[in-house]
N, C-alpha and C. Protein backbone atom coordinates (compact mmCIF):
# COMPACT_ATOMS: atom_id res chain seq x y z
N UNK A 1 11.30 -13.39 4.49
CA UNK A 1 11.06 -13.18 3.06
C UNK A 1 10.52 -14.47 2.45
N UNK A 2 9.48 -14.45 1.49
CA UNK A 2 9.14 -15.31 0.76
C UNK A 2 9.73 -15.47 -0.58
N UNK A 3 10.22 -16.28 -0.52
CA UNK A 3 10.73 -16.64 -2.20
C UNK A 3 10.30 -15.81 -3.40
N UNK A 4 8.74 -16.59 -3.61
CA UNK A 4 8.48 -16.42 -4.65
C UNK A 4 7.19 -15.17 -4.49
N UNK A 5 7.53 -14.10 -3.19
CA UNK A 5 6.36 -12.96 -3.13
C UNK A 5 7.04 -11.93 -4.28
N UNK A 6 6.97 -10.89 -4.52
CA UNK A 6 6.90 -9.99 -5.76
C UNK A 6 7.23 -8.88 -4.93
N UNK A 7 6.74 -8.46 -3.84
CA UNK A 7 6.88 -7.36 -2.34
C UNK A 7 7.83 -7.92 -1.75
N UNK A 8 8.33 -8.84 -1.30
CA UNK A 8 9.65 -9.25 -0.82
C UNK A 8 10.41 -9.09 -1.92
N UNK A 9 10.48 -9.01 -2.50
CA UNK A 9 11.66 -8.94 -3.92
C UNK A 9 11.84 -7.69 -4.06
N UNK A 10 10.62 -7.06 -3.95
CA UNK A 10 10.86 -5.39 -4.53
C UNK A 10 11.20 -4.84 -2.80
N UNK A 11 11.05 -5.83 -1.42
CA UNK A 11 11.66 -4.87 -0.19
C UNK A 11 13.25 -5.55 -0.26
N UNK A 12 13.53 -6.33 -1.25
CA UNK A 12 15.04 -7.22 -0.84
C UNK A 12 15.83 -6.23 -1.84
N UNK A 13 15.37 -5.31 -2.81
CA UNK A 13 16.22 -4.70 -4.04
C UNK A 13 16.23 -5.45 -4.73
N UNK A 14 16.00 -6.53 -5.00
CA UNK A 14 15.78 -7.70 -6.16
C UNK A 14 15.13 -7.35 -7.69
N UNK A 15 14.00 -6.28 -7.49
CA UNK A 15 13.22 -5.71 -8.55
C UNK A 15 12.77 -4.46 -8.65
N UNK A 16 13.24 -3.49 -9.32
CA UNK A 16 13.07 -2.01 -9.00
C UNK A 16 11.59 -1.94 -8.93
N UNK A 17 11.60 -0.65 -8.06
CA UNK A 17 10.36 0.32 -8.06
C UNK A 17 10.70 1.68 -8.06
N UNK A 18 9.82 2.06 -7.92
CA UNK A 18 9.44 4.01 -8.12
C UNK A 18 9.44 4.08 -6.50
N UNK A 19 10.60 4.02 -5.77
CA UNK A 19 10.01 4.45 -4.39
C UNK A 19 9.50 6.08 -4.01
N UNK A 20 9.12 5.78 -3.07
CA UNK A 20 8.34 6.56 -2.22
C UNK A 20 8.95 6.88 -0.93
N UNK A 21 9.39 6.22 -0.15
CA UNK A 21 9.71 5.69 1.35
C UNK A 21 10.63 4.28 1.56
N UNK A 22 11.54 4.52 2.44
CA UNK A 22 12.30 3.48 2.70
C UNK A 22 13.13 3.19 4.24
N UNK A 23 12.30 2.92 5.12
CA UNK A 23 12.90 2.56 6.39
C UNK A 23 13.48 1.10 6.70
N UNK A 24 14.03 0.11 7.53
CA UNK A 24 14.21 -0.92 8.21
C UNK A 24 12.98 -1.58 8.00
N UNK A 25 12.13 -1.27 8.34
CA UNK A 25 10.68 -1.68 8.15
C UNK A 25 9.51 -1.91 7.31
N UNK A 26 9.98 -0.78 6.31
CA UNK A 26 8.80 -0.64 5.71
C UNK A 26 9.11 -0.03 4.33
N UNK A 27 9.09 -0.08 2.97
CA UNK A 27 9.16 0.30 1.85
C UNK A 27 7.56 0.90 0.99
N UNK A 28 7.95 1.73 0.71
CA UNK A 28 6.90 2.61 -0.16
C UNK A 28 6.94 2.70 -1.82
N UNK A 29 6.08 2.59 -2.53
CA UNK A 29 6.60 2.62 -3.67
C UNK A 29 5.15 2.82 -4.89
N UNK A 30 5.71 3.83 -5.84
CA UNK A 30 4.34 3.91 -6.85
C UNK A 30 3.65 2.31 -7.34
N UNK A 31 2.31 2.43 -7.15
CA UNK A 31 2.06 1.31 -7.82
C UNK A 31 1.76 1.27 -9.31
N UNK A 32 1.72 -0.29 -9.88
CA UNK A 32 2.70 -0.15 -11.28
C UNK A 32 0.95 0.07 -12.13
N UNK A 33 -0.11 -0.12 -11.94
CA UNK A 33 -1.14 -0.02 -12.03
C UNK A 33 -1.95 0.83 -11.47
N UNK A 34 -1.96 2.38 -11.67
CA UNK A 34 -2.46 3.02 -11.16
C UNK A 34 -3.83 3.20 -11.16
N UNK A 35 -4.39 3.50 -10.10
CA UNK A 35 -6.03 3.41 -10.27
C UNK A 35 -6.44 5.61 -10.08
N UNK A 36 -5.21 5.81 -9.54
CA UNK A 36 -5.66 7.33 -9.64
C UNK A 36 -4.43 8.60 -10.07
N UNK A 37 -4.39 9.77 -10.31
CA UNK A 37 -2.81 10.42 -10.13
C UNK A 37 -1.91 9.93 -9.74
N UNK A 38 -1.95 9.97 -8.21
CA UNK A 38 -1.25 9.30 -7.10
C UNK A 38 -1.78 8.09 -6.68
N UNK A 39 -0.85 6.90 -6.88
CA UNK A 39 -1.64 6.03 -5.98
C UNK A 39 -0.15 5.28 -5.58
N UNK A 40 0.27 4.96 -4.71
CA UNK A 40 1.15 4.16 -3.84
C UNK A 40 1.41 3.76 -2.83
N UNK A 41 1.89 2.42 -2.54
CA UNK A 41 1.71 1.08 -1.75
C UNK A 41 2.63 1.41 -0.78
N UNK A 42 2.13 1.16 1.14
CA UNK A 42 3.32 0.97 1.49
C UNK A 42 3.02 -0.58 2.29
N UNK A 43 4.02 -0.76 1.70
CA UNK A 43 4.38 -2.44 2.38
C UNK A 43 5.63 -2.63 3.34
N UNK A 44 5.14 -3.36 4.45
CA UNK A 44 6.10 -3.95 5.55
C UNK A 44 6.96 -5.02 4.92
N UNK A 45 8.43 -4.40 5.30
CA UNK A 45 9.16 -5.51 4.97
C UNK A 45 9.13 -7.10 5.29
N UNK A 46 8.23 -7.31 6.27
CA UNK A 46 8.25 -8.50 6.87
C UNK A 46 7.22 -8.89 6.31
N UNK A 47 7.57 -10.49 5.69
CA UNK A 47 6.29 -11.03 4.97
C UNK A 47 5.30 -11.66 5.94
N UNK A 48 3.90 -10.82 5.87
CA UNK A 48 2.69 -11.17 6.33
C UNK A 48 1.48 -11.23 5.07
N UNK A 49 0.91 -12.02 5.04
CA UNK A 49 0.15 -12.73 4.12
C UNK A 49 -1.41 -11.82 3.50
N UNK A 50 -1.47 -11.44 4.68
CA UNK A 50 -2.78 -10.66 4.67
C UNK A 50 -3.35 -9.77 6.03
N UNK A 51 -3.85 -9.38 6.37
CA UNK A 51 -4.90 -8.60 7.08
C UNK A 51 -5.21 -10.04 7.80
N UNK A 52 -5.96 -10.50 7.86
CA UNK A 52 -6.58 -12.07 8.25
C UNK A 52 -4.86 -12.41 9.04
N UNK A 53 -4.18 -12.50 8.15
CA UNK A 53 -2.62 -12.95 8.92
C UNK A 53 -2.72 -12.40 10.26
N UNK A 54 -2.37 -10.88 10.57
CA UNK A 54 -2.24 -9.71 11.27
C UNK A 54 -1.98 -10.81 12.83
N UNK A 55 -1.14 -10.55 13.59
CA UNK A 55 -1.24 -10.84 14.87
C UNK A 55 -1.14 -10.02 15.81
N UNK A 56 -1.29 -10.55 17.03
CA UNK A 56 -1.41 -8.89 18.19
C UNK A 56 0.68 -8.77 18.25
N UNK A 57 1.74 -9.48 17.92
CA UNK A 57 3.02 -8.70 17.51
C UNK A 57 3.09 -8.03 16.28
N UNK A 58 2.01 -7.88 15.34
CA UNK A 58 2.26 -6.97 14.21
C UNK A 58 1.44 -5.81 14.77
N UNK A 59 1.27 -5.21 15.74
CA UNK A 59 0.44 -4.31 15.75
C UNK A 59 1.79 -3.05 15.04
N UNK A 60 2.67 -2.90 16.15
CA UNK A 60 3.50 -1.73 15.91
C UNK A 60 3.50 -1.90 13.88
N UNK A 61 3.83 -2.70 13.85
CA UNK A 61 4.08 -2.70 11.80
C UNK A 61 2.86 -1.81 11.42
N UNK A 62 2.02 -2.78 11.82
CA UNK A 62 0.36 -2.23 11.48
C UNK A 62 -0.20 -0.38 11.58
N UNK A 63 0.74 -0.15 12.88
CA UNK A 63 0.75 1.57 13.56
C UNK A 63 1.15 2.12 12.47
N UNK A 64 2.40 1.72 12.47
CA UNK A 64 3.64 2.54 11.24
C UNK A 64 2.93 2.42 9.81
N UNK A 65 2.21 1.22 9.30
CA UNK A 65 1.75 1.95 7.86
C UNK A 65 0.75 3.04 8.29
N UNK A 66 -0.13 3.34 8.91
CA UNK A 66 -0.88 3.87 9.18
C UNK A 66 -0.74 5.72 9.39
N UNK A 67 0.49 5.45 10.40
CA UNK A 67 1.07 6.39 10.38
C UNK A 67 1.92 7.11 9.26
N UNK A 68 2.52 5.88 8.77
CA UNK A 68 3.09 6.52 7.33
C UNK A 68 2.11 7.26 6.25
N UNK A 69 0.98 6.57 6.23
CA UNK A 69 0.25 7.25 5.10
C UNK A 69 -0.05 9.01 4.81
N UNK A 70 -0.64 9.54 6.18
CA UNK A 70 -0.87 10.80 6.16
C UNK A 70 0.44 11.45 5.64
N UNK A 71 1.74 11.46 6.16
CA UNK A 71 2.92 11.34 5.75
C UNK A 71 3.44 11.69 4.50
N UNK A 72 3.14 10.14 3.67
CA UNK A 72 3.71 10.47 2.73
C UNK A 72 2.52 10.60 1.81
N UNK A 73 1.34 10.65 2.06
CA UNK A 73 0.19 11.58 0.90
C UNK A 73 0.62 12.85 0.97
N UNK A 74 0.88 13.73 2.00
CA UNK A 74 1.39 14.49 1.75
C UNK A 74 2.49 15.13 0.69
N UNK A 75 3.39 14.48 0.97
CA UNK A 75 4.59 14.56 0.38
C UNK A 75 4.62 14.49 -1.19
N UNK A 76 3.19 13.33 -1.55
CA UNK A 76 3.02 13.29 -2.90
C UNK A 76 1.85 14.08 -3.53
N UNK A 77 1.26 15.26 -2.69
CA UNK A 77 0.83 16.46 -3.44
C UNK A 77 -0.85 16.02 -2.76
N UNK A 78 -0.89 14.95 -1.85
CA UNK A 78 -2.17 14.68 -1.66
C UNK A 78 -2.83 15.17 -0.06
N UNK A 79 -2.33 16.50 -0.10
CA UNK A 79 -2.36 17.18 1.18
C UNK A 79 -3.89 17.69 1.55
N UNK A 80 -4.81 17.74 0.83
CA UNK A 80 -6.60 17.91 0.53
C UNK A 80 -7.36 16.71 1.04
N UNK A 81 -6.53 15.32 0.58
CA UNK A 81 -6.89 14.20 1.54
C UNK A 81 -7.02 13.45 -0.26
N UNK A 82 -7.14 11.87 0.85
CA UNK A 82 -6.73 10.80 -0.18
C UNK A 82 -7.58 9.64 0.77
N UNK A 83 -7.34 8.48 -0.25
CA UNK A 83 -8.20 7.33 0.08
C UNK A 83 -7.15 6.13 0.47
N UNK A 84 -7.36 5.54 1.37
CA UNK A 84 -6.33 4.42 1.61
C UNK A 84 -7.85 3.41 1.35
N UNK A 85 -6.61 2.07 1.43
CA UNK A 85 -7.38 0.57 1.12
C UNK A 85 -6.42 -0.44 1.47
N UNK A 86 -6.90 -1.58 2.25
CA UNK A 86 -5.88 -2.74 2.29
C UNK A 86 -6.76 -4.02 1.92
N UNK A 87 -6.65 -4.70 0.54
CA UNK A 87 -7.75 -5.71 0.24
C UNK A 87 -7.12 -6.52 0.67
N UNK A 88 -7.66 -8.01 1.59
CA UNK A 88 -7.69 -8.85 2.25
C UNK A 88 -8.14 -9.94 1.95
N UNK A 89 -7.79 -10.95 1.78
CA UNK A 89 -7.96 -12.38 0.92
C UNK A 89 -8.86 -12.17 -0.58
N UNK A 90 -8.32 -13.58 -0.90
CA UNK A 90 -8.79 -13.49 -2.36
C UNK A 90 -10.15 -12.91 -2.76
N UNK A 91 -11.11 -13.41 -1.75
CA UNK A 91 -12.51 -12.80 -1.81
C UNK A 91 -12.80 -11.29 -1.73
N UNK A 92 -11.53 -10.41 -0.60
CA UNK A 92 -11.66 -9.54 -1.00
C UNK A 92 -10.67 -8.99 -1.51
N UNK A 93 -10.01 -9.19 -3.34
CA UNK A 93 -9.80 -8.15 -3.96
C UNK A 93 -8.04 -8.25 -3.89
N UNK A 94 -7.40 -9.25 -2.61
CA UNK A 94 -6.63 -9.24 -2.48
C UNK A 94 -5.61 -10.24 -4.10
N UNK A 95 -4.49 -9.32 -4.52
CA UNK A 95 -3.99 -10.36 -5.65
C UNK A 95 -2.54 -10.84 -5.60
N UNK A 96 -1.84 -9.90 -4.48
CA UNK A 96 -0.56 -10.00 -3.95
C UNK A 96 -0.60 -10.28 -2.76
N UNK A 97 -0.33 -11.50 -2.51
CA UNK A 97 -0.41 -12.11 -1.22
C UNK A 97 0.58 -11.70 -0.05
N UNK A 98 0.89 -10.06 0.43
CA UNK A 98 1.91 -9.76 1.12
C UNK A 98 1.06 -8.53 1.48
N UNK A 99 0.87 -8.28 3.10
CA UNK A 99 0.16 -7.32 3.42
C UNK A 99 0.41 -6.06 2.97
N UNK A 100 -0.52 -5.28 2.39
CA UNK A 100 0.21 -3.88 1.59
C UNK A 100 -1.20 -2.96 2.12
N UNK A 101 -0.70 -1.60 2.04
CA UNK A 101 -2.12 -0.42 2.17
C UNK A 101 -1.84 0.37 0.86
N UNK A 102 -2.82 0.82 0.25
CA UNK A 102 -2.70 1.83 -1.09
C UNK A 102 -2.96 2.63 -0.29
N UNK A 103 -2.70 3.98 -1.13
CA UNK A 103 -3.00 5.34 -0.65
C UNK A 103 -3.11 5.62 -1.71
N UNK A 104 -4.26 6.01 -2.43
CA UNK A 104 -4.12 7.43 -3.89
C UNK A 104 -5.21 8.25 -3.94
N UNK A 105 -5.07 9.36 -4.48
CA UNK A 105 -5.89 10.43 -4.67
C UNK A 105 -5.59 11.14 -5.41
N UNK A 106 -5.91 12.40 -5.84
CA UNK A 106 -5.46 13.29 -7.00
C UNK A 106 -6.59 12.73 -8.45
N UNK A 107 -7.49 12.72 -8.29
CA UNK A 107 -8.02 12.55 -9.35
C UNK A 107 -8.02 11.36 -10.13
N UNK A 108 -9.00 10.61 -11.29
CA UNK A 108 -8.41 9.55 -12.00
C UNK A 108 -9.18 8.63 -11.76
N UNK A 109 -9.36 7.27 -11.57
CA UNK A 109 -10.34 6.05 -12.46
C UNK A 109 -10.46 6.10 -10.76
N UNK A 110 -10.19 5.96 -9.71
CA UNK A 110 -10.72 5.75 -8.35
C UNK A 110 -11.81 6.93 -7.94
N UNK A 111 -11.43 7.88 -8.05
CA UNK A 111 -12.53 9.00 -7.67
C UNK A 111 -13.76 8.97 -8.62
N UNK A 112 -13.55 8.93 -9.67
CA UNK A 112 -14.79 8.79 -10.99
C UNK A 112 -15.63 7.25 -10.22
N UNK A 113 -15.06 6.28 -10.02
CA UNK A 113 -15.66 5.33 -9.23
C UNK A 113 -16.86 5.36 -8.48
N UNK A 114 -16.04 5.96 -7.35
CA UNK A 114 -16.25 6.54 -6.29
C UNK A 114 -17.36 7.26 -6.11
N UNK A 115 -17.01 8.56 -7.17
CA UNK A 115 -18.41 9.11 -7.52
C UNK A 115 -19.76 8.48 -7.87
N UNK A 116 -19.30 7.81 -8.86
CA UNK A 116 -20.53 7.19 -9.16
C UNK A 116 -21.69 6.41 -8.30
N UNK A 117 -20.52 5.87 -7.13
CA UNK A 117 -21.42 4.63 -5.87
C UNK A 117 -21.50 5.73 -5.45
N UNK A 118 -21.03 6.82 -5.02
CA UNK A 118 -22.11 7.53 -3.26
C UNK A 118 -23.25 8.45 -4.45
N UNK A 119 -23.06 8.72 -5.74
CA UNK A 119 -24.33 9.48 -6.52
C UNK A 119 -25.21 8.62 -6.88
């Protein structure tokens, strides 16, 4: 755990969230800034920095969000399909320095986006 991460705090119970999911491993939770209907984070309990961090012993972590996502889009009504994202250093996009994947779909400021770049 990092002290002063914001995702370690919210995987220690330190700071509520809207969960989603909650294993040994891995915590799920609405994000507080939504970019669509549904949009929520699942983050590994174990603090890794970024994508760029990633080592060949985080693979299994790495499996399990992956695997989690189809999962729990489901579960949150996003069974038609949804968009994941994991932004990766500051350059890209990254603002919470603790490896996380979004998942959202259901309509809302990401799909209108979206639309617009592939039209």
């Amino acid at each position: 755990m990092s002290d002063n991460c914001i995702f370690c705090k919210i995987a220690a119970g330190q700071i509520p969230s809207n969960k989603v999911y909650e294993d040994e491993e891995v915590i799920a939770f609405h994000d507080i800034n939504p970019i669509a209907n549904v949009h929520f984070l699942i983050v590994p309990k174990l603090h890794v920095e970024s994508l760029l961090s990633a080592e060949p012993q985080h693979l299994p972590m790495l499996g399990k969000l992956l695997a989690l996502a189809p999962k729990l889009a489901r579960e949150q009504g996003l069974g038609e399909g949804f968009r994941t994202m994991i932004n990766t250093g500051a350059k890209g996009g990254q603002s919470v320095f603790h490896l996380h994947l979004h998942v959202f779909g259901g309509g809302g400021k990401a799909e209108s986006m979206m639309a617009q770049l592939i039209h």
